[in-house]
Protein backbone atom coordinates (compact mmCIF):
# COMPACT_ATOMS: atom_id res chain seq x y z
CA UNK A 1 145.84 117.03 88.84
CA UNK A 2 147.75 119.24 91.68
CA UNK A 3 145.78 122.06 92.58
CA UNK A 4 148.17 125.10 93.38
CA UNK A 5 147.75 126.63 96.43
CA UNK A 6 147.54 130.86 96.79
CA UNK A 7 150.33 132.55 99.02
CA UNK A 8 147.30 133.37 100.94
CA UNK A 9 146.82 129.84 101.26
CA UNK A 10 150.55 129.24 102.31
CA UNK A 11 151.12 131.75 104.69
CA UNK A 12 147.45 130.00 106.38
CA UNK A 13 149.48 126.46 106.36
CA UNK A 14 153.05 127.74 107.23
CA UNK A 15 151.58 129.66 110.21
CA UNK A 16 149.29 127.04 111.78
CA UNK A 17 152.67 124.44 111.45
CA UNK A 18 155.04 127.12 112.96
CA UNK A 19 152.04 127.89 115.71
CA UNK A 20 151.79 123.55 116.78
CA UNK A 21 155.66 123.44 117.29
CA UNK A 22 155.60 126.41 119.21
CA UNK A 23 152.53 124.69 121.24
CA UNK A 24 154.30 121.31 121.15
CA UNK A 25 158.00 122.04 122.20
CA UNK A 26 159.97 123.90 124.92
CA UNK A 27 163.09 125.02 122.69
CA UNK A 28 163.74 126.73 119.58
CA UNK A 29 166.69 127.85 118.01
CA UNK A 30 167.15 130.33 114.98
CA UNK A 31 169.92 130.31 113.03
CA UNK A 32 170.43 131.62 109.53
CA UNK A 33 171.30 129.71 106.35
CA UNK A 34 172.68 132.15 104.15
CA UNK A 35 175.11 131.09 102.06
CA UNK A 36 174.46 127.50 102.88
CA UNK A 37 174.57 124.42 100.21
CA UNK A 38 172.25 122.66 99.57
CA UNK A 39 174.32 118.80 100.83
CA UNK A 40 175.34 120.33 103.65
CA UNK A 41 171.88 121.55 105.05
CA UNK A 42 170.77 118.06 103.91
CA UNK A 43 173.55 116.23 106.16
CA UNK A 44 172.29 118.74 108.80
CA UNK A 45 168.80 117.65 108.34
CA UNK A 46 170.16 113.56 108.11
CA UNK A 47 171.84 114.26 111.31
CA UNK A 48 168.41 116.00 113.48
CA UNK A 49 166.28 113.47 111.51
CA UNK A 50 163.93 112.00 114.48
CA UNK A 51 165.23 114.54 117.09
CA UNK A 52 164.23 117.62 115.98
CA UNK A 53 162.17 119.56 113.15
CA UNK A 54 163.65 121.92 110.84
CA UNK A 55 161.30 124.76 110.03
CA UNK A 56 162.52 127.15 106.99
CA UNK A 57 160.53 130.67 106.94
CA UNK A 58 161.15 134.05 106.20
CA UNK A 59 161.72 136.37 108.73
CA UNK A 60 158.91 138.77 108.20
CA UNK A 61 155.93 135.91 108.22
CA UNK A 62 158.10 134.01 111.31
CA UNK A 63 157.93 137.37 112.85
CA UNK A 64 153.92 137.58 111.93
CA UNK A 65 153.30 133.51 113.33
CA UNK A 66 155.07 134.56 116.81
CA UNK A 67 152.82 137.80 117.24
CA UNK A 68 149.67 136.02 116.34
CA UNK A 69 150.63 133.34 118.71
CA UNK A 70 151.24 135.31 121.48
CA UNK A 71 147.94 137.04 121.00
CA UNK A 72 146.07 133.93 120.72
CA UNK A 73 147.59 132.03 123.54
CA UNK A 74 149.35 135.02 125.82
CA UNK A 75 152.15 132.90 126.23
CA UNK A 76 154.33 136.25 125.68
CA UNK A 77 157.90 134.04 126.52
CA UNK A 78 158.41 133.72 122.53
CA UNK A 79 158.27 137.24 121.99
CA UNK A 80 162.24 137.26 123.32
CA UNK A 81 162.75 135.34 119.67
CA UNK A 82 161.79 138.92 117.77
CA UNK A 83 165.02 140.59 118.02
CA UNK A 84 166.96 137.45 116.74
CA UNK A 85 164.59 137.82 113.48
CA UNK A 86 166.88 140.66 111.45
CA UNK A 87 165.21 142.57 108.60
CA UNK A 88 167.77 142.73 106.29
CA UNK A 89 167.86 145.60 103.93
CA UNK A 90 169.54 146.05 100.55
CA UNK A 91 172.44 148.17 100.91
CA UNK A 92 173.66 150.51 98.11
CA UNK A 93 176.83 151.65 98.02
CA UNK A 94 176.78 154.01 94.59
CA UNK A 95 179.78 153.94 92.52
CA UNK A 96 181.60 157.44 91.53
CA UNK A 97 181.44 159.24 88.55
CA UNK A 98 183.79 158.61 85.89
């Protein structure tokens, strides 16, 4: 049986991953997927396959990993990825009154 993990649990796993690659390699690049399908990120992914590593987060606990990296290691050089990181908000536009 497949023992489910907690978010707790997943944000712990997603941030140690995100915290090797930044330890490992010298380049990153962010790039958003919205509106993306779902064969064409995997012909994307075909096509890095052995060169690179595809990382999927959202921005907020991305945002969270870099701090706490930078803290722990005072390499402060990934702290320039921050701004690229967008909060989105929801925008409402309200409709008139009929």
């Amino acid at each position: 049986m497949v023992v489910k993990l907690s978010k707790a649990e997943k944000k712990v796993r997603y941030d140690k991953k995100l915290c090797s690659l930044l330890d490992e390699y010298g380049k990153v690049l962010i790039t958003a997927a919205d509106n993306v399908g779902s064969n064409q990120l995997q012909s994307i992914r075909r096509g890095l396959r052995g060169d690179s590593v595809i990382l999927m987060g959202k921005n907020t606990l991305i945002r969270r990993c870099i701090r706490f990296h930078t803290e722990k290691t005072g390499n402060k050089d990934f702290l320039n990825l921050l701004p690229l990181l967008v909060i989105r908000t929801l925008r409402h536009f309200p409709f008139p009154h009929l």
